[in-house]
C-alpha atoms as a PDB file:
ATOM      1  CA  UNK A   1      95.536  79.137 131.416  1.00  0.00           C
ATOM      2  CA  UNK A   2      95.240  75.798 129.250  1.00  0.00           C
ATOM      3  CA  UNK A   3      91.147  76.395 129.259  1.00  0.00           C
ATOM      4  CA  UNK A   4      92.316  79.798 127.429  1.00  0.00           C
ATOM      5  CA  UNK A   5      94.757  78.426 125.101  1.00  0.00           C
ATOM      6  CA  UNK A   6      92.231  75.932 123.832  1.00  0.00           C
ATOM      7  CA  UNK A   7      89.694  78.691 123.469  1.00  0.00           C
ATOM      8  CA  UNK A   8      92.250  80.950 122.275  1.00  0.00           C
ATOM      9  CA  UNK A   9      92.983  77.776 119.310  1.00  0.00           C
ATOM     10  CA  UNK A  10      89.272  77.099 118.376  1.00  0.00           C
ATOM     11  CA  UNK A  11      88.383  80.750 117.915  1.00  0.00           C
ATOM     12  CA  UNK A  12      91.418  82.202 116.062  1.00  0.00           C
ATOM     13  CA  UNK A  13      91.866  78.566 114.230  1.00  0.00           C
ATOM     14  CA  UNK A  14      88.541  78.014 113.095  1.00  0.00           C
ATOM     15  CA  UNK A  15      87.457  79.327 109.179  1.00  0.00           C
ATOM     16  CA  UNK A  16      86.462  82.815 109.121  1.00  0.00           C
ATOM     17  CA  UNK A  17      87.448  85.501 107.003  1.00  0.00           C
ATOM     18  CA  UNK A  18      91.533  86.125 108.071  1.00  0.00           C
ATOM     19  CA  UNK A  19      92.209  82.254 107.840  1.00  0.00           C
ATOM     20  CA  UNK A  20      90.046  81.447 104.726  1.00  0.00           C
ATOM     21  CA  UNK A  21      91.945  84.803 103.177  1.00  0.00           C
ATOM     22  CA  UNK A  22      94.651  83.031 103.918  1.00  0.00           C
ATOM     23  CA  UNK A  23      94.649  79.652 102.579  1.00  0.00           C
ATOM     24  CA  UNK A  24      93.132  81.078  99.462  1.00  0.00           C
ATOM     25  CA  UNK A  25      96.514  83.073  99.246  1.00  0.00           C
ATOM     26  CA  UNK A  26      98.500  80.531 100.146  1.00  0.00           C
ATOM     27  CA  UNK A  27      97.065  78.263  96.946  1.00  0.00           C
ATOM     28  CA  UNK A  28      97.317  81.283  94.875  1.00  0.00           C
ATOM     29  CA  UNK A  29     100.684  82.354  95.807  1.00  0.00           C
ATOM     30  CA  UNK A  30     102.615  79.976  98.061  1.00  0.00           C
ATOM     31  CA  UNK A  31     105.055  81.674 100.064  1.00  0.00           C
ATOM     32  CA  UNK A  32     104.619  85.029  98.289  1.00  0.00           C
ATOM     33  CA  UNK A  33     101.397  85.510 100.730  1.00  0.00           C
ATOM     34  CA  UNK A  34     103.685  85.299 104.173  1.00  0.00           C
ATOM     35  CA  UNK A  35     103.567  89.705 103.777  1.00  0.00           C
ATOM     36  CA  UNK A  36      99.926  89.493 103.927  1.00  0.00           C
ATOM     37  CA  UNK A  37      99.710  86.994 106.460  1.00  0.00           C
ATOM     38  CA  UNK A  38     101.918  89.807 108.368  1.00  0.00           C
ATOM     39  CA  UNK A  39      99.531  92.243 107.824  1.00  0.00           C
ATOM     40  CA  UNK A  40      96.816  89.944 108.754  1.00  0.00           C
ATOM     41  CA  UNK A  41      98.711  89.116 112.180  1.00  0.00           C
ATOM     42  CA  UNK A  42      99.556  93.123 113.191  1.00  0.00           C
ATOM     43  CA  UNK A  43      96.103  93.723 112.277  1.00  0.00           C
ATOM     44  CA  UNK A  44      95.010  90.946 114.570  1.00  0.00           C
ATOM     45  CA  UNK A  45      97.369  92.462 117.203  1.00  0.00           C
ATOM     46  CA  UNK A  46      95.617  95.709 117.060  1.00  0.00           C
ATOM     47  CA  UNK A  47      92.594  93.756 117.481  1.00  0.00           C
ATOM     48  CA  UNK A  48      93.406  92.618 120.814  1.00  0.00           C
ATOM     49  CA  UNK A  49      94.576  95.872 121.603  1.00  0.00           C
ATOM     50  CA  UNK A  50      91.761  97.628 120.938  1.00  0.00           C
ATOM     51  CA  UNK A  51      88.749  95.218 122.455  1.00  0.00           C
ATOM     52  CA  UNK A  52      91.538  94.227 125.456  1.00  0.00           C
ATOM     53  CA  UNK A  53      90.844  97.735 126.236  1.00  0.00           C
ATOM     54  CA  UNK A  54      87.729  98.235 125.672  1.00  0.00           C
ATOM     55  CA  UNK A  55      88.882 101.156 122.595  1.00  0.00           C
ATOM     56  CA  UNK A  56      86.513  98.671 120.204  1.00  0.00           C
ATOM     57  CA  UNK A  57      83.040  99.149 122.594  1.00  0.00           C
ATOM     58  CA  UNK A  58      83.366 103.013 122.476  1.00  0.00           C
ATOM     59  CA  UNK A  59      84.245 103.165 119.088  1.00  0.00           C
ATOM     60  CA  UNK A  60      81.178 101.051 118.400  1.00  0.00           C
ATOM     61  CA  UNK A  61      78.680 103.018 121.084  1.00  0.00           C
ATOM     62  CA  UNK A  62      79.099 106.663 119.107  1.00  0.00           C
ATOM     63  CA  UNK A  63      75.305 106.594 117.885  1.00  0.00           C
ATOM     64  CA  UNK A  64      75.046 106.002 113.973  1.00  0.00           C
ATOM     65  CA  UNK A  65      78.766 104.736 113.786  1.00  0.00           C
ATOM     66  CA  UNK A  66      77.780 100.945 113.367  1.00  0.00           C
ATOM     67  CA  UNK A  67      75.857 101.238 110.165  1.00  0.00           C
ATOM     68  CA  UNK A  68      78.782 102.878 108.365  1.00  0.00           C
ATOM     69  CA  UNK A  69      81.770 100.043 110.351  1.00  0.00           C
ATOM     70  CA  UNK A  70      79.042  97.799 108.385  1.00  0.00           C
ATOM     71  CA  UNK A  71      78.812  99.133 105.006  1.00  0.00           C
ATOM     72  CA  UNK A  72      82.610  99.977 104.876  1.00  0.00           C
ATOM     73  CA  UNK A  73      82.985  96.257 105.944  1.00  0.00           C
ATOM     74  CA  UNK A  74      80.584  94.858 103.326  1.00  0.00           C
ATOM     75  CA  UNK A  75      82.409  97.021 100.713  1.00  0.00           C
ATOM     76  CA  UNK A  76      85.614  95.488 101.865  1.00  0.00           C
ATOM     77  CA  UNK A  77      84.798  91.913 101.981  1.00  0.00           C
ATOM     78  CA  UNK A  78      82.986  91.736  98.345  1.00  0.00           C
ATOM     79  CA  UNK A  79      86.101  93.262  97.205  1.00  0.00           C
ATOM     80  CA  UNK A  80      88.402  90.526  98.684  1.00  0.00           C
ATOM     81  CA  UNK A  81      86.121  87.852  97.477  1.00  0.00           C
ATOM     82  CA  UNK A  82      86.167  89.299  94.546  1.00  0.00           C
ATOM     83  CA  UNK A  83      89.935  89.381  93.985  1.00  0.00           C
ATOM     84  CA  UNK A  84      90.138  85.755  95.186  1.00  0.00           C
ATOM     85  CA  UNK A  85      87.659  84.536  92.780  1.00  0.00           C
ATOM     86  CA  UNK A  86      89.456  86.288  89.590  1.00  0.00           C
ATOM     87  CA  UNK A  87      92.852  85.902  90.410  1.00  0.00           C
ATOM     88  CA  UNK A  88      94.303  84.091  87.732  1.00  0.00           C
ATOM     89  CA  UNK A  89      96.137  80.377  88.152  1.00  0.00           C
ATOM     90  CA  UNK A  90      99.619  80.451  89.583  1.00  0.00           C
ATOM     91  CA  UNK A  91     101.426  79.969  86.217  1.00  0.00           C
ATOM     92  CA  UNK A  92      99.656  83.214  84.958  1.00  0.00           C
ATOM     93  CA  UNK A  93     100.839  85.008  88.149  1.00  0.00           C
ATOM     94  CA  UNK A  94     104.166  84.755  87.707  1.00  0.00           C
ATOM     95  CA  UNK A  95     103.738  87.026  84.434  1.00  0.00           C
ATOM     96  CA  UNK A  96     102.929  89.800  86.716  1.00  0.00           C
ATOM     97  CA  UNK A  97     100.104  89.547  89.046  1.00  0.00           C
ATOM     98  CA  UNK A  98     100.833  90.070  93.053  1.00  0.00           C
ATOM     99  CA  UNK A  99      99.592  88.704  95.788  1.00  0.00           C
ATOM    100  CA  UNK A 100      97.914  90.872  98.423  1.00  0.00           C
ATOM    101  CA  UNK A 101      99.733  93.121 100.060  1.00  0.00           C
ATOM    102  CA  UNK A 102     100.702  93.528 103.824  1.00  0.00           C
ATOM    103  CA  UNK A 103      98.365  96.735 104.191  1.00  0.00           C
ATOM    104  CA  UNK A 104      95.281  94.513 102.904  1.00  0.00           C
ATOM    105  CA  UNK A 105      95.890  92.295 105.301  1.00  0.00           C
ATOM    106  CA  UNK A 106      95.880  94.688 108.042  1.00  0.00           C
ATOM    107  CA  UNK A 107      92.768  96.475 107.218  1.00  0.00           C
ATOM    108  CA  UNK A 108      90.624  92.875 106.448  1.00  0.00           C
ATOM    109  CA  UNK A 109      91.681  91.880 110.564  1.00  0.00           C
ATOM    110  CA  UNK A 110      90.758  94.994 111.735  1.00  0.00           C
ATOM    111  CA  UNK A 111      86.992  95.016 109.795  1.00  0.00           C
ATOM    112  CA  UNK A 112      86.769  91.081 110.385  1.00  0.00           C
ATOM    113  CA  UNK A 113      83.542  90.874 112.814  1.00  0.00           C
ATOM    114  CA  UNK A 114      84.948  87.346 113.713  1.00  0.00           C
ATOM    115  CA  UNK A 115      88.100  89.095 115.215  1.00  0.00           C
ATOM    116  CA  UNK A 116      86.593  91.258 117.443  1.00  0.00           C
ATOM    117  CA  UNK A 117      83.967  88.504 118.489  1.00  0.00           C
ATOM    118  CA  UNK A 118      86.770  86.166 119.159  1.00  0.00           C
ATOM    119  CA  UNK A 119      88.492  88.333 121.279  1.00  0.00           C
ATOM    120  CA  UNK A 120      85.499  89.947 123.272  1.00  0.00           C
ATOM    121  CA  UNK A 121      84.996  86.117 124.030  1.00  0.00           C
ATOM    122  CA  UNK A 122      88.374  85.742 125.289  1.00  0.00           C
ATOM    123  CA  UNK A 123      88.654  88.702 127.212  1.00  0.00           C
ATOM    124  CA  UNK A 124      85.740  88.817 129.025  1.00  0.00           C
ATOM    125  CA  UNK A 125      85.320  85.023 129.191  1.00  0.00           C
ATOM    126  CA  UNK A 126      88.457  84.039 131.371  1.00  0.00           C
ATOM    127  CA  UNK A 127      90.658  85.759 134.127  1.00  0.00           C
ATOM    128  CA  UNK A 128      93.733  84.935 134.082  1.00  0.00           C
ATOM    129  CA  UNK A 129      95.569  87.517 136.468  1.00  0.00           C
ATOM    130  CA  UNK A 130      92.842  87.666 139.602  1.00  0.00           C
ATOM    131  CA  UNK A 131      93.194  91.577 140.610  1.00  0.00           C
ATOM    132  CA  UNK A 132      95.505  92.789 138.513  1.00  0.00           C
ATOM    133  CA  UNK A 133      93.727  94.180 135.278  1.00  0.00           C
ATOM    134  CA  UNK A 134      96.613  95.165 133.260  1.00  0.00           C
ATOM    135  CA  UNK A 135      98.433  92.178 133.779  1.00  0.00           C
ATOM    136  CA  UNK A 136      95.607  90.252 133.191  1.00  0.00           C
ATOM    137  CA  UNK A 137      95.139  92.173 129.564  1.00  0.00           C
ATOM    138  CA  UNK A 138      98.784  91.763 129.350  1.00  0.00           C
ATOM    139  CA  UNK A 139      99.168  87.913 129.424  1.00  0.00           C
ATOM    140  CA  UNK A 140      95.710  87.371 127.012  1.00  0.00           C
ATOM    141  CA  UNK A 141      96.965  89.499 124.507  1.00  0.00           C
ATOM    142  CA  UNK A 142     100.663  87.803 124.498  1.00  0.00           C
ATOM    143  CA  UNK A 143      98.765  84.455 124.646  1.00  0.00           C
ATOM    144  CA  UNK A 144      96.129  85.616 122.072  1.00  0.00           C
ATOM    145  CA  UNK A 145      99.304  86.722 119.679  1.00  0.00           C
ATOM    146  CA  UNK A 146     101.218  83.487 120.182  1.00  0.00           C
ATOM    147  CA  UNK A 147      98.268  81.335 119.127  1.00  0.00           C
ATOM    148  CA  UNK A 148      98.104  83.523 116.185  1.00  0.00           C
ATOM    149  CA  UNK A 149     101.760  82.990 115.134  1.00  0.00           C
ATOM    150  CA  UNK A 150     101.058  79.413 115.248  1.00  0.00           C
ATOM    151  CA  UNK A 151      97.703  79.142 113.490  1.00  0.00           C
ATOM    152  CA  UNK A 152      98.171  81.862 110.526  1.00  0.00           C
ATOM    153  CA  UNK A 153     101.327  80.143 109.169  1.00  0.00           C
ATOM    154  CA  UNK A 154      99.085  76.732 109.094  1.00  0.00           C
ATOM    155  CA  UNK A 155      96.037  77.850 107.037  1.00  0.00           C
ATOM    156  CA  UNK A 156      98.788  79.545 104.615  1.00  0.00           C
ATOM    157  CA  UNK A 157     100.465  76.048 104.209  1.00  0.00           C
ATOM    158  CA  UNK A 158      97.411  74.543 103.976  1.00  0.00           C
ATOM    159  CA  UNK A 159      96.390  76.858 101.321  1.00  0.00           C
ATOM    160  CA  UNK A 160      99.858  76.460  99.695  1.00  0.00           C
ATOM    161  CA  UNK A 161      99.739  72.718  99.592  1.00  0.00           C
ATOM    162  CA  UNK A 162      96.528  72.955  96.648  1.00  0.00           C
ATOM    163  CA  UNK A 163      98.946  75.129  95.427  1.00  0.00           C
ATOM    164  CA  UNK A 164      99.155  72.101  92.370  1.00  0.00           C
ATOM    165  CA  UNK A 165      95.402  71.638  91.823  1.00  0.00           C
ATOM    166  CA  UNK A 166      95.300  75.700  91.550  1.00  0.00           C
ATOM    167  CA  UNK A 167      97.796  75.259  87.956  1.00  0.00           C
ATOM    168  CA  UNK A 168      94.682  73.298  86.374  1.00  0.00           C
ATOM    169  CA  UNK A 169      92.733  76.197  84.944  1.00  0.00           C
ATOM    170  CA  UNK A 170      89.211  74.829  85.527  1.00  0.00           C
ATOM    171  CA  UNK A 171      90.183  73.976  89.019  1.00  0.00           C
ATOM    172  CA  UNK A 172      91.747  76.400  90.292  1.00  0.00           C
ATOM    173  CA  UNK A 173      89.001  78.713  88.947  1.00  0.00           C
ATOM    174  CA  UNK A 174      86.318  76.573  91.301  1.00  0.00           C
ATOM    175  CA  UNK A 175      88.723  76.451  94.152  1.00  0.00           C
ATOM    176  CA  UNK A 176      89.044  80.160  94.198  1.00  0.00           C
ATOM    177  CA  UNK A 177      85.523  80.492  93.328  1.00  0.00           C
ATOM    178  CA  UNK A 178      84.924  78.651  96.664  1.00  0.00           C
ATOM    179  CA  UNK A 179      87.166  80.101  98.608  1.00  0.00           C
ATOM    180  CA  UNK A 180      85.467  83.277  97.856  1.00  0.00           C
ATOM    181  CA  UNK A 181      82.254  82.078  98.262  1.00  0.00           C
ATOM    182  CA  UNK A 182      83.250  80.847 102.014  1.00  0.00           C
ATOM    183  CA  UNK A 183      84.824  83.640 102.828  1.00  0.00           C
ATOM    184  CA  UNK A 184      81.509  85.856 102.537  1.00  0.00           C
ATOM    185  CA  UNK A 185      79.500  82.876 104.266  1.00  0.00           C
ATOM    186  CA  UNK A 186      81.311  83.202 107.407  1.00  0.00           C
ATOM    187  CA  UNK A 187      81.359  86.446 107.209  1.00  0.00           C
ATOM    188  CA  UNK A 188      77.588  86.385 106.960  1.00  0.00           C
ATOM    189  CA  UNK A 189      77.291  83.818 109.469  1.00  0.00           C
ATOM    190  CA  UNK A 190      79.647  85.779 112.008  1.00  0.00           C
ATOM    191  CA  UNK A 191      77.728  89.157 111.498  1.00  0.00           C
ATOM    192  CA  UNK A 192      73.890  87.099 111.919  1.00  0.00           C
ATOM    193  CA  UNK A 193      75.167  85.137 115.217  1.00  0.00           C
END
């Protein structure tokens, strides 16, 4: 069970698209981004649900149905970069703009390609539960969740604590800049791997 915790950690706690979402929120918006990062999480819970079941392989084995997951992806993910990279500095944000809401959280988990590879790689990598399948789906997915409540609030703090570099106009323009710019690279490098 610790070999799947650690796993669990370095997959779900490594940058990819959710976590570097989050941070960039977090410098953006402090503790105004915890409802997204609640989106982010149920997403992530449907997630396991759906791969821990296999749901995610059928969906994905309907012939033609991949190209359009893609493109409807894509479209998603150059929108979210491109709301990180305009959003204005904290100090103009508190004349009106918002952060992201809890619904665009849910939707970027469940199109994150990292996600689902994560949690194929859990699923199918460890058994915890010898002959018992549902039990064994059962105590991943709790364990999956709980590392999740532990490393989502981090990357927001993390993201919160630039929070002061993000006031400087030129700054926070090139941090948001590259956190926009990373979030599409892993997203790249998840989907070519």
């Amino acid at each position: 069970m610790i070999e799947f915790i650690l796993a669990a950690l370095a997959l779900t706690g490594s940058p990819g698209p959710n976590t570097l979402s989050l941070a960039a929120v977090g410098a953006g918006f402090g503790r105004r981004g915890i409802r997204y990062m609640l989106g982010l999480t149920f997403g992530m819970l449907l997630v396991v649900l759906l791969t821990g079941t296999g749901v995610s392989a059928l969906i994905l084995a309907i012939p033609g149905i991949a190209p359009v997951v893609t493109a409807i992806a894509v479209a998603y993910f150059l929108y979210l970069a491109w709301r990180i990279a305009t959003a204005p500095p904290p100090s103009a944000r508190d004349t009106g703009a918002s952060p992201p809401r809890w619904v665009e959280g849910m939707i970027l988990s469940l199109i994150n390609p990292k996600a689902y590879a994560a949690m194929a790689a859990l699923f199918s990598g460890f058994t915890l539960v010898k002959g018992a399948p549902v039990q064994d789906i059962a105590l991943k997915s709790t364990l999956a969740m709980a590392t999740l409540a532990m490393v989502n609030p981090g990357w927001l703090w993390l993201g919160h604590g630039l929070t002061s570099a993000m006031r400087t106009p030129g700054l926070g323009r090139a941090i948001n800049i590259a956190f926009a710019a990373l979030l599409l690279i892993s997203v790249a490098a998840t989907t070519l791997l």
